[in-house]
N, C-alpha and C. Protein backbone atom coordinates (compact mmCIF):
# COMPACT_ATOMS: atom_id res chain seq x y z
N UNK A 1 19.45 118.59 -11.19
CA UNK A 1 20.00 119.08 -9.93
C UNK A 1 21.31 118.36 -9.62
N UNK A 2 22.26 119.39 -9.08
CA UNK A 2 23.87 119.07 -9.54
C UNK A 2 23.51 118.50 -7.76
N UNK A 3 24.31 116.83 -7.37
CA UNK A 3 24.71 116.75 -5.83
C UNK A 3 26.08 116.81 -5.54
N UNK A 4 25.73 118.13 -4.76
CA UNK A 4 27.63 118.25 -4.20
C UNK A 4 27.34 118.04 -2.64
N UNK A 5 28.32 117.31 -2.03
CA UNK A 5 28.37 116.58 -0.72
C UNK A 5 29.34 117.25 -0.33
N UNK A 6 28.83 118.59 0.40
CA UNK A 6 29.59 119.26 1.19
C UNK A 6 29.63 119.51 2.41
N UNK A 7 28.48 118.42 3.31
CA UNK A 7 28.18 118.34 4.57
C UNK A 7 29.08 117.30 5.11
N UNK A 8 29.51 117.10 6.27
CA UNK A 8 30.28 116.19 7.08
C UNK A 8 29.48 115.47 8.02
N UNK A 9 29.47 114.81 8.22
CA UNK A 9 29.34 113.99 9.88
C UNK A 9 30.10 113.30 10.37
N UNK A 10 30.11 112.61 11.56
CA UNK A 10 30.74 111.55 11.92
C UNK A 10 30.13 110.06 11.58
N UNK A 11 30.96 109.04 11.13
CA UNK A 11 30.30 107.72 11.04
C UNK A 11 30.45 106.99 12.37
N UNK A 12 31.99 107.02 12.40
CA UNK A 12 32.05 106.22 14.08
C UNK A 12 33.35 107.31 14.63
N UNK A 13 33.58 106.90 15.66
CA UNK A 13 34.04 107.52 16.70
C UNK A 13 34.74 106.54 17.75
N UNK A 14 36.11 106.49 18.14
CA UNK A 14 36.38 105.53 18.89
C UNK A 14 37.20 106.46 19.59
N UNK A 15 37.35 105.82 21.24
CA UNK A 15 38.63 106.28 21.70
C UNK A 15 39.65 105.09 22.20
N UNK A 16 41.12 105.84 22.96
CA UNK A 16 41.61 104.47 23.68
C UNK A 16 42.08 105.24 25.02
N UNK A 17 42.45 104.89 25.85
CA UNK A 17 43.19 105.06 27.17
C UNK A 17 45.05 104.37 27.11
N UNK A 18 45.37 105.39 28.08
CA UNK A 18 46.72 105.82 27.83
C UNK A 18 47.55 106.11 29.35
N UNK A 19 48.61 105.66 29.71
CA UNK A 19 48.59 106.11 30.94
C UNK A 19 49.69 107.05 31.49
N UNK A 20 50.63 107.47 31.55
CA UNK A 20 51.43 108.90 31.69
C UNK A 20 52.51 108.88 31.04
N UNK A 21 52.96 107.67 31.05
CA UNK A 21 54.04 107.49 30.10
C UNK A 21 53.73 107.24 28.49
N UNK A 22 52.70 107.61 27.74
CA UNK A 22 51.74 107.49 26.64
C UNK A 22 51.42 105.82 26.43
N UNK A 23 51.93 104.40 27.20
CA UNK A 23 51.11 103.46 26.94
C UNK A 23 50.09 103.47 26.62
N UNK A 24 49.45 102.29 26.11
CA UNK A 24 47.92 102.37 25.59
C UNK A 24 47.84 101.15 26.44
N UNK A 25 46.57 101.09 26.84
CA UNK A 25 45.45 100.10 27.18
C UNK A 25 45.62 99.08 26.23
N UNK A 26 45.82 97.95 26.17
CA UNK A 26 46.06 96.90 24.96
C UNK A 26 44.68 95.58 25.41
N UNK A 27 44.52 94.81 24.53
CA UNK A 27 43.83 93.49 24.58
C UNK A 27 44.97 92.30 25.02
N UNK A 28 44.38 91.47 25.84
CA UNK A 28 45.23 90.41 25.64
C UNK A 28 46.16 89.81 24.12
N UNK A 29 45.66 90.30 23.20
CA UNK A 29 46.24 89.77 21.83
C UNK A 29 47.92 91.06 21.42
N UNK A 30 47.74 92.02 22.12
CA UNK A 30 48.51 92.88 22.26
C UNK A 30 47.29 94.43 21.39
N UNK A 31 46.95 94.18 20.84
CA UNK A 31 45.66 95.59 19.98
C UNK A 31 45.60 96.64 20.68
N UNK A 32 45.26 97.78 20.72
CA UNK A 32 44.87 98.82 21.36
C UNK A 32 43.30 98.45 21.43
N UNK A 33 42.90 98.12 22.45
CA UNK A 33 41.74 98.29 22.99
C UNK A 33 40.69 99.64 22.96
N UNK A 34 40.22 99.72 22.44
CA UNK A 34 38.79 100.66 21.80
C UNK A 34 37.53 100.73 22.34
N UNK A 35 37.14 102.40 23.10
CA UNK A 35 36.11 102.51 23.83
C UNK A 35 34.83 103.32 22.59
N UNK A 36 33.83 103.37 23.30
CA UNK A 36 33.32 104.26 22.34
C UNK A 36 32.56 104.33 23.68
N UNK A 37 31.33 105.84 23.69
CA UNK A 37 30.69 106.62 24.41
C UNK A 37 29.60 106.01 24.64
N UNK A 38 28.93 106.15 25.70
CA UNK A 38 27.71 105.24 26.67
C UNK A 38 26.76 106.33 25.57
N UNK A 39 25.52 106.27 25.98
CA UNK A 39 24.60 106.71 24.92
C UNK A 39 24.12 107.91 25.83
N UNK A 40 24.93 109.19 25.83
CA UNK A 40 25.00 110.58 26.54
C UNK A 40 25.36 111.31 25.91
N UNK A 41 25.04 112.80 26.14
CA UNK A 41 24.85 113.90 25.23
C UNK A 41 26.27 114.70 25.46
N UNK A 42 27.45 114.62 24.36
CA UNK A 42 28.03 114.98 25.20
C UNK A 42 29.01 116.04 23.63
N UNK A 43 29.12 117.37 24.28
CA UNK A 43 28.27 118.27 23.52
C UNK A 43 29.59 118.86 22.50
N UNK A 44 31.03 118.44 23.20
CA UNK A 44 32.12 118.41 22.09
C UNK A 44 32.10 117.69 20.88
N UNK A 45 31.65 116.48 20.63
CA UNK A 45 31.47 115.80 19.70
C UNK A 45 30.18 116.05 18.94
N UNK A 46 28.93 117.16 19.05
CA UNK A 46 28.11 117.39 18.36
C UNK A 46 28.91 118.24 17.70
N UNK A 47 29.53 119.40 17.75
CA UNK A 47 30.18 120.18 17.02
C UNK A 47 31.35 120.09 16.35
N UNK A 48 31.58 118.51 16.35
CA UNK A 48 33.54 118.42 15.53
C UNK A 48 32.77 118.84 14.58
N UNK A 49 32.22 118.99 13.57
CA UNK A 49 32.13 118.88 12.25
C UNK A 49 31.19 120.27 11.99
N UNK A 50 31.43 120.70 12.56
CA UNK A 50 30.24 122.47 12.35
C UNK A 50 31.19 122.65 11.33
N UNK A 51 32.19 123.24 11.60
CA UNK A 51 33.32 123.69 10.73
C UNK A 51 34.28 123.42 9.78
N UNK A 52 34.11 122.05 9.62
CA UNK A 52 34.89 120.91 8.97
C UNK A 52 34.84 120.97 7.49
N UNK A 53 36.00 121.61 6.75
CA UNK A 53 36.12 121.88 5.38
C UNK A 53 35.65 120.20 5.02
N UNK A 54 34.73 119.74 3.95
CA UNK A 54 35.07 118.48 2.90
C UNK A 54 36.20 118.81 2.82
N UNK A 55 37.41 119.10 2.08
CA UNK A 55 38.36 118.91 1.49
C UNK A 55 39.33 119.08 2.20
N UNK A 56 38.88 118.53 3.80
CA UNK A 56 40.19 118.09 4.87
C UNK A 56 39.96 116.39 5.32
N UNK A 57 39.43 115.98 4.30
CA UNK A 57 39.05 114.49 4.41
C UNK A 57 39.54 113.78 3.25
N UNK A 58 39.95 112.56 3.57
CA UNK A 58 40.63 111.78 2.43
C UNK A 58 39.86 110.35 2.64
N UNK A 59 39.76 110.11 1.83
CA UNK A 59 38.79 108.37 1.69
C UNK A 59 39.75 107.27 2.44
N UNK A 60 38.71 106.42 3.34
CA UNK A 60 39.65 105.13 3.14
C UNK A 60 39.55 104.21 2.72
N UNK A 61 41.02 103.65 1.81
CA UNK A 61 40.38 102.68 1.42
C UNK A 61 40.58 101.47 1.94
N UNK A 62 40.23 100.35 1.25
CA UNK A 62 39.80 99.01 1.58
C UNK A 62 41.39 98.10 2.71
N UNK A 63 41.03 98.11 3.49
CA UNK A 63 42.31 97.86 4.72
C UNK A 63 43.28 98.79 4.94
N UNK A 64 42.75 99.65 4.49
CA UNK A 64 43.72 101.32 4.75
C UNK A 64 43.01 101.44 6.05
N UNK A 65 42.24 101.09 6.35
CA UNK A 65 41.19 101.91 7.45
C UNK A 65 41.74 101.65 9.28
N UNK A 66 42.22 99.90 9.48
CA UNK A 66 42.78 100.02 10.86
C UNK A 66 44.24 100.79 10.81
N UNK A 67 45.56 100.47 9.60
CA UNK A 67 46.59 101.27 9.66
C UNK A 67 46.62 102.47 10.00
N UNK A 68 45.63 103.22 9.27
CA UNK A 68 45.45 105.05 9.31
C UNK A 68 44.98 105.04 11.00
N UNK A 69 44.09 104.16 11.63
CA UNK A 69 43.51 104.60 13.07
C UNK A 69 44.93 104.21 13.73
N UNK A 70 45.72 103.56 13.33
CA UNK A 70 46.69 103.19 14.81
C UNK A 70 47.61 104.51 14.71
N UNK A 71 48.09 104.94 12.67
CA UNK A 71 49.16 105.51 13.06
C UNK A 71 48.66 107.57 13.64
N UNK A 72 47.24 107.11 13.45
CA UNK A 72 46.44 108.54 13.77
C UNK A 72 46.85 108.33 15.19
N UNK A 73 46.37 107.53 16.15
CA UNK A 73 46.37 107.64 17.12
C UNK A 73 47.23 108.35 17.77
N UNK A 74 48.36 107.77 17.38
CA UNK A 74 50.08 108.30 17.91
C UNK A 74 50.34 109.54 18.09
N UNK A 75 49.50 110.59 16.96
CA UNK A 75 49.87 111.60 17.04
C UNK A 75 49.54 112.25 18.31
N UNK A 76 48.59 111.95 18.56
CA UNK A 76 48.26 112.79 20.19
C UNK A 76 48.74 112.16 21.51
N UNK A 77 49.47 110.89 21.19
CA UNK A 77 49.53 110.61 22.64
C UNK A 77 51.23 111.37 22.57
């Protein structure tokens, strides 16, 4: 039996806060400060991944992983 991993989920999930002028919320150290969700059902994030081609995902690798979240971030603020 051939395993092809064509299902998605989420592993983690973070957000940040931002305030009109696109600042971020920072730590005293200067970091973007990182929330994640109280333990509630909250029903946009059951479905990111209904639809989610595998092959719109790229691996990360080993200290690739905070670079890719900061310069991801940017794009939406």
């Amino acid at each position: 039996m051939m395993n092809e991993y064509n299902n998605v989920a989420i592993s983690r999930i973070t957000f940040f806060k931002y305030d009109d002028e696109g600042n971020e919320l920072e730590n005293e150290d200067g970091t973007i400060k990182e929330f994640k969700l109280k333990p509630v059902r909250f029903k946009p994030i059951e479905y990111l991944c209904e639809d989610l081609d595998p092959e719109y995902l790229v691996e990360i690798k080993e200290n690739e992983d905070e670079w890719f979240i900061q310069r991801y971030n940017k794009c939406f603020v």
